[in-house]
N, C-alpha and C. Protein backbone atom coordinates (compact mmCIF):
# COMPACT_ATOMS: atom_id res chain seq x y z
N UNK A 1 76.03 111.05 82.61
CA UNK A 1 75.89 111.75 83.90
C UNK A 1 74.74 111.19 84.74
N UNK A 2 73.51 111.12 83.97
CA UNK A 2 72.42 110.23 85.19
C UNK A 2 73.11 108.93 85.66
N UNK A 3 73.44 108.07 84.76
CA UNK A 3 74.26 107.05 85.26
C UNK A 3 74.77 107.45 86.50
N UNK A 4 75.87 107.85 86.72
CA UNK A 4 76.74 108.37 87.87
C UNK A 4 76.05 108.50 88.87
N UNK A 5 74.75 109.49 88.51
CA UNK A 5 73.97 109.66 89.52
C UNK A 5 73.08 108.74 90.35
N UNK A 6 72.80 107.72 89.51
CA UNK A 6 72.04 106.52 90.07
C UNK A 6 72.68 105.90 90.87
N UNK A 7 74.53 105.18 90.17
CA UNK A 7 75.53 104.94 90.92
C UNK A 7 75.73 105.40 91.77
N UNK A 8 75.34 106.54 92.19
CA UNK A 8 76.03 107.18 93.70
C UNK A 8 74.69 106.86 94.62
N UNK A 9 73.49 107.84 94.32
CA UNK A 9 72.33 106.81 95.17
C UNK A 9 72.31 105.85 95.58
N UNK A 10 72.46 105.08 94.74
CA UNK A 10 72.88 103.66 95.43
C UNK A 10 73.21 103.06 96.26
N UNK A 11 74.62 103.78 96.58
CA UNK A 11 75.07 103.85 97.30
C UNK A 11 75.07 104.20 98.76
N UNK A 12 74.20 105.04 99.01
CA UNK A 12 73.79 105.86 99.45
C UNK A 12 72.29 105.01 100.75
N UNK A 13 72.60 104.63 102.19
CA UNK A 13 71.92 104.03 102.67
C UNK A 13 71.38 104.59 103.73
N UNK A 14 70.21 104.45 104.81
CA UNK A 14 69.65 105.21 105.80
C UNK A 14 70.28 103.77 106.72
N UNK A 15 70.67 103.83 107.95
CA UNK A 15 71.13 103.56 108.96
C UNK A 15 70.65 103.43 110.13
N UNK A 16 70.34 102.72 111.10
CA UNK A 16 70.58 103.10 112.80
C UNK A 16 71.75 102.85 113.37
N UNK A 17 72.21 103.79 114.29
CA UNK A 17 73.37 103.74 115.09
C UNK A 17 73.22 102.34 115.77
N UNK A 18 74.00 101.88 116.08
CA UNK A 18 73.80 100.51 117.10
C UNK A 18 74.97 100.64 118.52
N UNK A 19 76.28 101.27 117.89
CA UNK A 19 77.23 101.25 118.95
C UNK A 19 78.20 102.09 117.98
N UNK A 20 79.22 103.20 118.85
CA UNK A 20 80.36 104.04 118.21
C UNK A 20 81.15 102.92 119.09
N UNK A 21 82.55 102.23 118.50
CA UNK A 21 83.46 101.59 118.25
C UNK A 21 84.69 102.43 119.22
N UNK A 22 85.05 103.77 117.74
CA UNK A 22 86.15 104.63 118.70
C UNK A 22 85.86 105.89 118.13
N UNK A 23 86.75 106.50 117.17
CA UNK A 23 86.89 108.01 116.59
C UNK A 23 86.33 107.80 115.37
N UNK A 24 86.53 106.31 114.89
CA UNK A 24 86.19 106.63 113.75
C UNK A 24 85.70 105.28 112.93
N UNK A 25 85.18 104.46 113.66
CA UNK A 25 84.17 103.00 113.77
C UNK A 25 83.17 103.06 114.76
N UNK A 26 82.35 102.47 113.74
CA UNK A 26 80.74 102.39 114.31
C UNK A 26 79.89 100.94 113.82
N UNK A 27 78.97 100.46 114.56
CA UNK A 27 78.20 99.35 113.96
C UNK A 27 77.05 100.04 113.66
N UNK A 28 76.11 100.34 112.72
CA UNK A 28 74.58 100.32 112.35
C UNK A 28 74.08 99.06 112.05
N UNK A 29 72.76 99.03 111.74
CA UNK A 29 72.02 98.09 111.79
C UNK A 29 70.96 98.89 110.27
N UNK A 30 71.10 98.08 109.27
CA UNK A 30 70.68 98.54 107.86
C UNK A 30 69.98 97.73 107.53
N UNK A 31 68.47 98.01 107.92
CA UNK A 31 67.25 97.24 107.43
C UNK A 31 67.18 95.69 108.36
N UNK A 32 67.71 94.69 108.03
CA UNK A 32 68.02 93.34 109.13
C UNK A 32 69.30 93.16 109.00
N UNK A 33 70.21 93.78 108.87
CA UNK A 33 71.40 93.45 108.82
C UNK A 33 72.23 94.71 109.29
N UNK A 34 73.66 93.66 110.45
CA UNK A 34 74.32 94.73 110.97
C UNK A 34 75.96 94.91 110.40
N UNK A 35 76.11 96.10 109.99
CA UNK A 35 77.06 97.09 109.61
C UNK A 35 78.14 97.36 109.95
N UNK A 36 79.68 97.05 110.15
CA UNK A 36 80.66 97.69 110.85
C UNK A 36 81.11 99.07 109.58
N UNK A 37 81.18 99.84 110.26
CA UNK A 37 81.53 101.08 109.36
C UNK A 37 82.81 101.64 109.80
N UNK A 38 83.67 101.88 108.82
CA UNK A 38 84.79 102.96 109.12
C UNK A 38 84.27 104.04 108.13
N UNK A 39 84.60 104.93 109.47
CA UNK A 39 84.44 106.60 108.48
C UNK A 39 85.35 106.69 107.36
N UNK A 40 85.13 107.06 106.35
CA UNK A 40 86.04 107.01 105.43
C UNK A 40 86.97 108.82 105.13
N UNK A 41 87.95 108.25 105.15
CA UNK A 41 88.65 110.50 104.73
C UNK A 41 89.33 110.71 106.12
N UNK A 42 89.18 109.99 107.03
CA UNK A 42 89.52 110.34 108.06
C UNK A 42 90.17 109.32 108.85
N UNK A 43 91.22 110.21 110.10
CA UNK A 43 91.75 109.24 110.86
C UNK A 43 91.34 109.40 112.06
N UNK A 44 91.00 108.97 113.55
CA UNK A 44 90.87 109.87 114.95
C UNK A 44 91.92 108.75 115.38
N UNK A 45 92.35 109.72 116.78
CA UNK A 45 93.04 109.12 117.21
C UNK A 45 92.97 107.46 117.87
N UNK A 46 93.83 107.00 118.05
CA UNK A 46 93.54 105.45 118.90
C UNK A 46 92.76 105.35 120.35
N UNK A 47 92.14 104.16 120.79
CA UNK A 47 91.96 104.74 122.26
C UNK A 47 93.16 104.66 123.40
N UNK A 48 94.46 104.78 122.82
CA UNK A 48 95.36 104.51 123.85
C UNK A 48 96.12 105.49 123.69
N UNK A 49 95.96 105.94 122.52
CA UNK A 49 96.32 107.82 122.50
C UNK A 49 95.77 108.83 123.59
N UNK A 50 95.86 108.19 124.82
CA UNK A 50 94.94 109.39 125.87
C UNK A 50 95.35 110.86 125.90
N UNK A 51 94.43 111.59 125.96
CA UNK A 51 92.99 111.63 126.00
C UNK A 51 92.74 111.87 124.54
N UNK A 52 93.14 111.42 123.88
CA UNK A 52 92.45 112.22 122.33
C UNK A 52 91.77 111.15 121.99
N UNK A 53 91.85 109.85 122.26
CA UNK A 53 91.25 109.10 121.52
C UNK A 53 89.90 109.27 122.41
N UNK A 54 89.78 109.26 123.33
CA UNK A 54 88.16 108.97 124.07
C UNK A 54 87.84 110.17 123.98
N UNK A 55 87.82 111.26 123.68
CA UNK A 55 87.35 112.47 123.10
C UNK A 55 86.85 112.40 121.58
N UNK A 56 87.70 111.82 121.10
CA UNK A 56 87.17 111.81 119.52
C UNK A 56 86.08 110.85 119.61
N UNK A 57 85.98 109.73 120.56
CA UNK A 57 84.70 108.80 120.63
C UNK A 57 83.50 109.44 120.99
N UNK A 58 84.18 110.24 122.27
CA UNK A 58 82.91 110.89 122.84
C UNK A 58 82.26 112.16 121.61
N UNK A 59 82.77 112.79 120.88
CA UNK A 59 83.02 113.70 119.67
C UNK A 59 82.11 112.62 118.59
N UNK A 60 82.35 111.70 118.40
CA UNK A 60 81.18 111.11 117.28
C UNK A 60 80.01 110.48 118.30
N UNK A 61 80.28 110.02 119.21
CA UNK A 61 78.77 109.38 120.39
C UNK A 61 77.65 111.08 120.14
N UNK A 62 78.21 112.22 120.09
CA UNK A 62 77.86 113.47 120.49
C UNK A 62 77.17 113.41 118.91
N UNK A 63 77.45 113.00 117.64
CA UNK A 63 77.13 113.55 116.48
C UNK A 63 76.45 112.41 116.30
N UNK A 64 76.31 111.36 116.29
CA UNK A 64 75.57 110.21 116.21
C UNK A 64 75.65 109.14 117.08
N UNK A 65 74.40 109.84 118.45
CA UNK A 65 73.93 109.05 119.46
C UNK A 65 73.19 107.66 118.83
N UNK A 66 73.56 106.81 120.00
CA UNK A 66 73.07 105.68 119.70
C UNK A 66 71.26 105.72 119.43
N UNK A 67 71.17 104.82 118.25
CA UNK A 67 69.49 104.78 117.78
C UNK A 67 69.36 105.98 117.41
N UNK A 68 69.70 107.03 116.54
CA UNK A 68 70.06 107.83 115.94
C UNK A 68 70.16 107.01 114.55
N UNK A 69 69.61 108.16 113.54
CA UNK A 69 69.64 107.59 111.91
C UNK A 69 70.43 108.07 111.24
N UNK A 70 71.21 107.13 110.12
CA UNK A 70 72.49 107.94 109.58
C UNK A 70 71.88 107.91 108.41
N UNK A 71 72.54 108.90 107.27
CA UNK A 71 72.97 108.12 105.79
C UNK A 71 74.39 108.14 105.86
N UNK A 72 74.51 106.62 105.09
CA UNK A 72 75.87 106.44 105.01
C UNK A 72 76.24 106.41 103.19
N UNK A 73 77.11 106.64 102.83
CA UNK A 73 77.48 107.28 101.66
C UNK A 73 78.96 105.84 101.55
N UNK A 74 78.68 105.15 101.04
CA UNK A 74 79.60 104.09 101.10
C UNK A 74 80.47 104.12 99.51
N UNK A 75 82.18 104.22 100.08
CA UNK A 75 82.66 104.29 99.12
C UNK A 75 83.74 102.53 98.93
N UNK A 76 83.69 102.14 99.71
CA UNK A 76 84.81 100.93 100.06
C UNK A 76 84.31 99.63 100.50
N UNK A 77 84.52 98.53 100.53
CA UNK A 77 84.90 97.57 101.77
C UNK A 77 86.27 97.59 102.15
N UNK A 78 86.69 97.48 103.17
CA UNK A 78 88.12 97.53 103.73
C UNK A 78 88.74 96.38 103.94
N UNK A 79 89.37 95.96 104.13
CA UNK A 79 89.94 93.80 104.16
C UNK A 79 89.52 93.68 105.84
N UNK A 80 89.10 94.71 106.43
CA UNK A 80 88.29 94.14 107.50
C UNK A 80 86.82 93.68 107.61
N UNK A 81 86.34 94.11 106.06
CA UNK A 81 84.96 93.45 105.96
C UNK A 81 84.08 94.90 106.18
N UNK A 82 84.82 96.19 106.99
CA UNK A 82 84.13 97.15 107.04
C UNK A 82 83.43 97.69 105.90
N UNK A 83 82.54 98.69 106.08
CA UNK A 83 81.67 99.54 104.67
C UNK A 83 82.81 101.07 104.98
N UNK A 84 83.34 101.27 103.99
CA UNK A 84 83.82 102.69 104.56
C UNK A 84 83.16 103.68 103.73
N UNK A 85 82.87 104.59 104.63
CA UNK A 85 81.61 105.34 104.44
C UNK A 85 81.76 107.03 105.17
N UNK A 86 81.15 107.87 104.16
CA UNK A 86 80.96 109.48 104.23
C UNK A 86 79.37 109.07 105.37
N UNK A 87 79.22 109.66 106.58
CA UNK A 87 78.36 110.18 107.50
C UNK A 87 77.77 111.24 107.48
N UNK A 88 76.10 111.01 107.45
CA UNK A 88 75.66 112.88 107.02
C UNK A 88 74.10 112.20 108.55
N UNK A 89 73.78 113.14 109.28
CA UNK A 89 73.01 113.51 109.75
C UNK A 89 72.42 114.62 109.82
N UNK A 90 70.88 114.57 109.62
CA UNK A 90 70.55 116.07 109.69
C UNK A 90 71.26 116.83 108.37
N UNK A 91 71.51 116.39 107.43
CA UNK A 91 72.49 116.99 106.15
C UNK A 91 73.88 117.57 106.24
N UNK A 92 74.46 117.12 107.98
CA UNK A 92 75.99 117.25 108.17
C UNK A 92 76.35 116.59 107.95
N UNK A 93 77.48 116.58 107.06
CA UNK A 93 78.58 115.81 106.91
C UNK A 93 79.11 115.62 108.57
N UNK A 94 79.16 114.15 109.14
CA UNK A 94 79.88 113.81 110.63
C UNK A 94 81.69 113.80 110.27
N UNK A 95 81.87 113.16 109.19
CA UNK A 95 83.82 112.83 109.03
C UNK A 95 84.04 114.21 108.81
N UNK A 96 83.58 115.14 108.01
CA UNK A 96 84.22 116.61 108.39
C UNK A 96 83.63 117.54 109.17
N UNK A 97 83.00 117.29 110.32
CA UNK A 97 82.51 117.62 111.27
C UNK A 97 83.73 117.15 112.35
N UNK A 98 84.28 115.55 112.04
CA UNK A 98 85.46 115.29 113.62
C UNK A 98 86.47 116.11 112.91
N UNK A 99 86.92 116.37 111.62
CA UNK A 99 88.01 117.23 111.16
C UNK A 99 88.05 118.42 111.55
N UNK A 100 86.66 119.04 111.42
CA UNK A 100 86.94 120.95 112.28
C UNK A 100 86.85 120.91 113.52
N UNK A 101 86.29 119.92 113.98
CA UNK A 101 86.66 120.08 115.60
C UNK A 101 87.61 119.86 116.01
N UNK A 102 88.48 119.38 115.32
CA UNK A 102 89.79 118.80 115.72
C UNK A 102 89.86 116.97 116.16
N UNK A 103 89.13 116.88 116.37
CA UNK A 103 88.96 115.71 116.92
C UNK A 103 89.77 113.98 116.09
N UNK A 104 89.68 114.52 114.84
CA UNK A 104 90.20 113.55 114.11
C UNK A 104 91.19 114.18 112.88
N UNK A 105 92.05 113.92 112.26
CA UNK A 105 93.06 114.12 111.32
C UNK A 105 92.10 113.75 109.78
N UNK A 106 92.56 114.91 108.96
CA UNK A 106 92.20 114.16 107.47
C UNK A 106 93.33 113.04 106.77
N UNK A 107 92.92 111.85 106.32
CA UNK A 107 93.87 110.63 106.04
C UNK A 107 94.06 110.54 104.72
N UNK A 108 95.38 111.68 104.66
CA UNK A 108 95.41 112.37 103.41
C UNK A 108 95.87 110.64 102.28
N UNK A 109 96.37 109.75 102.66
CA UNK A 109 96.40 108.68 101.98
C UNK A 109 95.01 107.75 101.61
N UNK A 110 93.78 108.30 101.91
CA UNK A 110 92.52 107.40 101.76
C UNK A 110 91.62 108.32 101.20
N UNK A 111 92.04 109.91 100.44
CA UNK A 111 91.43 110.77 100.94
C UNK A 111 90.50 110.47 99.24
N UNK A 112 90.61 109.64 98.43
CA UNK A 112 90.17 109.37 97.16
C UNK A 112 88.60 109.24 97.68
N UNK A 113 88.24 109.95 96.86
CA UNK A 113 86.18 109.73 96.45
C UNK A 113 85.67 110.68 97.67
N UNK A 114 86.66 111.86 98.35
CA UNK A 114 85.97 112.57 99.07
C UNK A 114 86.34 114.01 98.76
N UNK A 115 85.65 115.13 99.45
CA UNK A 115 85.78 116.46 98.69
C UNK A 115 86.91 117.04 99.46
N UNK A 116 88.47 116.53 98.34
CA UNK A 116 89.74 116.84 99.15
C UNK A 116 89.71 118.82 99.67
N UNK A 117 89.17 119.35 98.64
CA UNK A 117 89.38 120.59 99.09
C UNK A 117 88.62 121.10 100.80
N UNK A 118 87.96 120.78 100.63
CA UNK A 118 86.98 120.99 102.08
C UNK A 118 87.32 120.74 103.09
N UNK A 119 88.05 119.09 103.08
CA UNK A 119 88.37 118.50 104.24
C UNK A 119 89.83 119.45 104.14
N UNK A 120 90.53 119.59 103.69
CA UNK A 120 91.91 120.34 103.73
C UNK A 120 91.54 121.61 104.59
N UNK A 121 90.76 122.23 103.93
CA UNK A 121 90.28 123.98 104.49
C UNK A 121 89.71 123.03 105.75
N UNK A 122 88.90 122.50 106.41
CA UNK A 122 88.68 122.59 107.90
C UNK A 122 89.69 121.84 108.59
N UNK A 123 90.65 120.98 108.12
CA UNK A 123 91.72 120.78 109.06
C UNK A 123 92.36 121.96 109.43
N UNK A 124 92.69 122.45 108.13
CA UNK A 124 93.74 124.00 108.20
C UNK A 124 93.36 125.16 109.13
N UNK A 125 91.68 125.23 109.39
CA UNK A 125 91.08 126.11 110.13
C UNK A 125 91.17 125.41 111.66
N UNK A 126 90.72 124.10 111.91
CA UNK A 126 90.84 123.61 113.31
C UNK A 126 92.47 123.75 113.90
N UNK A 127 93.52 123.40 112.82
CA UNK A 127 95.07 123.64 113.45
C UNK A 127 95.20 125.02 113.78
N UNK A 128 94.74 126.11 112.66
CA UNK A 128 94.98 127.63 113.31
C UNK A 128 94.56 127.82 114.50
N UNK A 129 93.30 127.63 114.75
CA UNK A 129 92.63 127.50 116.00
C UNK A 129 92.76 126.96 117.09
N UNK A 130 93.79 125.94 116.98
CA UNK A 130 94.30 124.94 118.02
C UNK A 130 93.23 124.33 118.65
N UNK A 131 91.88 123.60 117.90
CA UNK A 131 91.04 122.69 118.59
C UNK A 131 91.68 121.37 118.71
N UNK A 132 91.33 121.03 119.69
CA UNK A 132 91.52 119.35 119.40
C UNK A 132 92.88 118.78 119.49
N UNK A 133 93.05 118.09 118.89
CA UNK A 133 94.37 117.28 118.49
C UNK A 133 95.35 118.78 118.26
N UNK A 134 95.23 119.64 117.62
CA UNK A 134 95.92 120.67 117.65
C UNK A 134 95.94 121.79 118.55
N UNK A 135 95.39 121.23 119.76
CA UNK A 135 95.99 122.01 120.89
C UNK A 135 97.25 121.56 121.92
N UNK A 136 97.88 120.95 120.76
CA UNK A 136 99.40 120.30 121.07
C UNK A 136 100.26 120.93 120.28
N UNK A 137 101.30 121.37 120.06
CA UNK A 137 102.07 122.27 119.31
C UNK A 137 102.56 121.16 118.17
N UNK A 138 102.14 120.87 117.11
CA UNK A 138 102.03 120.06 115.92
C UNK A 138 101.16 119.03 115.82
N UNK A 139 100.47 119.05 116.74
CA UNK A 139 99.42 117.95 116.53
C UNK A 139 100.02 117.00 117.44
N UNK A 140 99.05 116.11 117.65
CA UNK A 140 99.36 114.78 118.15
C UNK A 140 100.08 113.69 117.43
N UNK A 141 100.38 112.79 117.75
CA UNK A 141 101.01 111.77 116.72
C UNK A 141 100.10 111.20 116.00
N UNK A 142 100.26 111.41 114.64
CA UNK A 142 98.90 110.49 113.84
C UNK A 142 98.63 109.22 113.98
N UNK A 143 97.58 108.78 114.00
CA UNK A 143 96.98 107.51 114.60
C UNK A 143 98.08 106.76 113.54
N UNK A 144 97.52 107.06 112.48
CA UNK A 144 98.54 105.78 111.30
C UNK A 144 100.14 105.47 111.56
N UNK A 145 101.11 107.13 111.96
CA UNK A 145 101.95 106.39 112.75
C UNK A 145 102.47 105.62 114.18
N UNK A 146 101.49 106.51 114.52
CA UNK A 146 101.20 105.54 115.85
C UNK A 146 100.92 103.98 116.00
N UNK A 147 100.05 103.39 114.91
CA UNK A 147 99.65 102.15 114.84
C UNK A 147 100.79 101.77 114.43
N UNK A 148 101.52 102.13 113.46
CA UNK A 148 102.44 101.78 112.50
C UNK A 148 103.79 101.23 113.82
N UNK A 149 104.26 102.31 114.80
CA UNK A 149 104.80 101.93 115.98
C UNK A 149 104.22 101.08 116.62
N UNK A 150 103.04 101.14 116.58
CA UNK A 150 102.63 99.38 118.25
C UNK A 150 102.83 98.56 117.54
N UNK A 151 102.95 98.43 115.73
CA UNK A 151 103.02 97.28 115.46
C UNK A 151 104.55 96.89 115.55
N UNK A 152 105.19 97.67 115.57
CA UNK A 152 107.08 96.89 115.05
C UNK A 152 107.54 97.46 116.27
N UNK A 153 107.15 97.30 117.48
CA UNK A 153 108.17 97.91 118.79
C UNK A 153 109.73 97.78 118.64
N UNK A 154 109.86 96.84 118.16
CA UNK A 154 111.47 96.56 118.02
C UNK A 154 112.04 97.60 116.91
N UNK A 155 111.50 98.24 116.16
CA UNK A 155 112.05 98.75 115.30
C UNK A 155 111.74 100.28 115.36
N UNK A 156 110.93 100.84 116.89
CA UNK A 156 110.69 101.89 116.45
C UNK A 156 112.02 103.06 116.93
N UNK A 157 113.32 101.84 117.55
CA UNK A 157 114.39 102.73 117.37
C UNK A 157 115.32 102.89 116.93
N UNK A 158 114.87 102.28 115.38
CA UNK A 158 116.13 102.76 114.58
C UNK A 158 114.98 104.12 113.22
N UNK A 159 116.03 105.09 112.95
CA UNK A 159 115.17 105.53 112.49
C UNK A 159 115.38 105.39 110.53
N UNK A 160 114.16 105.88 109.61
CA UNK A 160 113.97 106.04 108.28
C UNK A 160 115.41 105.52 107.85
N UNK A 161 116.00 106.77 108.11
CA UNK A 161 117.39 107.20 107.38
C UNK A 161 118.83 106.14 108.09
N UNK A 162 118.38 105.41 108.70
CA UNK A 162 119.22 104.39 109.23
C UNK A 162 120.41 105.35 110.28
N UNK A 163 119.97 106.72 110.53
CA UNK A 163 120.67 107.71 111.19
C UNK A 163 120.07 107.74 112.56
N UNK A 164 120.37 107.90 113.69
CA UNK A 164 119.94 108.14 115.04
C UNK A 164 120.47 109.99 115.05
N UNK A 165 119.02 110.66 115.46
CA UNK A 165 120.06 112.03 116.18
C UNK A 165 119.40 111.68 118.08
N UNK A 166 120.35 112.65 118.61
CA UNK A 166 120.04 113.43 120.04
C UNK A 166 119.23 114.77 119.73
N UNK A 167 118.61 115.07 120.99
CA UNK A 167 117.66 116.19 120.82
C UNK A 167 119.15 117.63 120.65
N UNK A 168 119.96 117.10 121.42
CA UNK A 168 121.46 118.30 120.92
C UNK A 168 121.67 118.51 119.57
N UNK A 169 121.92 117.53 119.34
CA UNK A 169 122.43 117.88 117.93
C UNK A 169 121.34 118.39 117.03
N UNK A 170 119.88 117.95 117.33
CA UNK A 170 119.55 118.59 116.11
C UNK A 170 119.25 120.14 116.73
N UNK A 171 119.34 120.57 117.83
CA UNK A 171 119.44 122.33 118.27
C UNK A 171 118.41 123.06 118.33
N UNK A 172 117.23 122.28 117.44
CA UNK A 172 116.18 123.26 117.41
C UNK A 172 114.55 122.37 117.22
N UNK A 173 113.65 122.88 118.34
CA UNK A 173 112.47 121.91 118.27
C UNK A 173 111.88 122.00 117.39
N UNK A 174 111.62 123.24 116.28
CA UNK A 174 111.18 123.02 115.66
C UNK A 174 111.43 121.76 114.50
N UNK A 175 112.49 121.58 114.25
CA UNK A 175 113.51 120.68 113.70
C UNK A 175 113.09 119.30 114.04
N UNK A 176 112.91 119.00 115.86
CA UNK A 176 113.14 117.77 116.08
C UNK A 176 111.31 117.51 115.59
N UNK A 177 110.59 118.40 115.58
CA UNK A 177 109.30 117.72 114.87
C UNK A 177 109.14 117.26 113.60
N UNK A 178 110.20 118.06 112.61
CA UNK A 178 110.04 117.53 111.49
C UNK A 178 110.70 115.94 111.30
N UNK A 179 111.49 115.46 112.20
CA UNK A 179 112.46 114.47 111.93
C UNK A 179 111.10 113.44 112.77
N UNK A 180 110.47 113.65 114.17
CA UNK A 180 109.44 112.81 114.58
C UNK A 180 108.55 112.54 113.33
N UNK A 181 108.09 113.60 112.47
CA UNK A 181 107.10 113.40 111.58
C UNK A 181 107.88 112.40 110.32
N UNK A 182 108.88 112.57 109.91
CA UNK A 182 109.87 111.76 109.37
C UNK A 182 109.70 110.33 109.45
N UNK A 183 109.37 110.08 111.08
CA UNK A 183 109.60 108.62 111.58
C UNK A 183 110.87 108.69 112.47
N UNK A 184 111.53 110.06 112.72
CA UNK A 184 112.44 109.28 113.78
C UNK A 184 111.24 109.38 115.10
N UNK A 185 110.57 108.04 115.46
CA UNK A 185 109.59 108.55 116.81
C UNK A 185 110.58 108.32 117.84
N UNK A 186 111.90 107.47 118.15
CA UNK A 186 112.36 107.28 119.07
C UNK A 186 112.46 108.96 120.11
N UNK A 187 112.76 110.03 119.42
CA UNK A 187 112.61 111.84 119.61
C UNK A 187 111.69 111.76 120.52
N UNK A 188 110.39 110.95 120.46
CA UNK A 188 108.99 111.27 121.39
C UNK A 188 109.18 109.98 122.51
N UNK A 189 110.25 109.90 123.70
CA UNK A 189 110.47 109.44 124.66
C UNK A 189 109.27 109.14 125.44
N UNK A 190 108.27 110.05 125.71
CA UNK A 190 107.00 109.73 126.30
C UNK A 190 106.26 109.40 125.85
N UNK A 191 105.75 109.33 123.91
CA UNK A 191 104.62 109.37 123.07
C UNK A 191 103.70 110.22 122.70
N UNK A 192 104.30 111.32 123.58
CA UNK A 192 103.00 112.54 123.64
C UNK A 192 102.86 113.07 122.25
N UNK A 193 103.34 112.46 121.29
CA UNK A 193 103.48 113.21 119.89
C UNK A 193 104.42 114.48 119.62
N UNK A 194 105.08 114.58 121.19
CA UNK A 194 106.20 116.25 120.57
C UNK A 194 107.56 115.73 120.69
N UNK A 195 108.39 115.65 120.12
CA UNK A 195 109.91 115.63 120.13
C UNK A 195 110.50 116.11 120.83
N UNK A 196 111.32 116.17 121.36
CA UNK A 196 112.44 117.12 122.32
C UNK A 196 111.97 118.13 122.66
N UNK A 197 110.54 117.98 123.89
CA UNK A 197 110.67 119.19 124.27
C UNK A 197 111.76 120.44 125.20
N UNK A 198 112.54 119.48 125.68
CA UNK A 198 113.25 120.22 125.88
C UNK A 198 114.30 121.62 125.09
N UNK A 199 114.17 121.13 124.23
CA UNK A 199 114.54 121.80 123.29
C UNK A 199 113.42 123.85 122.99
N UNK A 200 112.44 123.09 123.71
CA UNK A 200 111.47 124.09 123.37
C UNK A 200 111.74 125.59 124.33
N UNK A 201 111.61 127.03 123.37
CA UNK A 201 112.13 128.04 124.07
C UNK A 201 112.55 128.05 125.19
């Protein structure tokens, strides 16, 4: 057990802010050497996700102003060379700080070496609440599928199931969100992250 404990110290670095990136990248500057960091546990939106993404920027600029001191809690390198890293200022946790505000999504696929229960309970509390990203009736489109679409444009209209529906046939919006969340995105005609609203009461 001390072991572990040393291992995690270790880990464990004091920071200056240098520049916030977007929702959820930042550069520090760690002793003489500079830092690209992805928050780790978390997703925020893109900056072309308007307005959520320059909210979630402005949402971490707000929690760690530039020349501002972090600890960063580093669990990763990423194949971008990033440190991915837990954010604490002042003894807040910042990555579940953009989660209850809404501001950013928990990335339930990265969510290893962080405290899954916590981050779950303040997403769950920011969606009841409709902050943020969840002051859209299911959320916004998650950044990951979102990226996942700018990358294969050609393909973002055929869907999963090699099936196409119309917002008719499937009859009910609640419905056509589960099939957007699915991957049929062709449903979200504008991108706004909602499916057939027409469909809606």
């Amino acid at each position: 057990m001390p072991l572990a404990a040393v291992a995690l110290l270790a880990q464990t670095r004091t920071a200056s802010v240098l520049s916030i990136g977007d929702g959820d990248t930042m550069r520090v500057r760690e002793g003489n050497r500079t830092l690209n960091v992805r928050l780790a546990c978390i997703d925020a939106p893109e900056s072309s996700q308007a307005p959520f993404g320059s909210q979630a920027r402005q949402q971490l600029q707000a929690l760690a102003p530039v020349g501002s001191s972090v600890e960063l809690r580093i669990k990763a390198t990423d194949r971008y060379g990033r440190a991915v890293a837990e954010l604490t200022r002042g003894g807040r946790n910042l990555n579940q700080a953009l989660v209850a505000s809404g501001a950013a999504f928990v990335y339930w696929q990265y969510i290893q070496g962080c405290d899954r229960q916590t981050y779950s309970r303040l997403e769950t509390e920011a969606r009841l609440k409709g902050l943020g990203v969840w002051g859209v009736s299911g959320g916004v489109q998650r950044p990951w599928e979102y990226r996942s679409r700018q990358r294969k444009p050609s393909s973002s209209s055929s869907a999963p199931s090699g099936r196409r529906y119309t917002c008719k046939q499937i009859g009910s919006y609640a419905q056509a969100q589960v099939l957007l969340r699915q991957g049929h995105s062709y449903l979200d005609g504008d991108g706004d992250g909602e499916a057939c609203e027409s469909l809606k009461g």
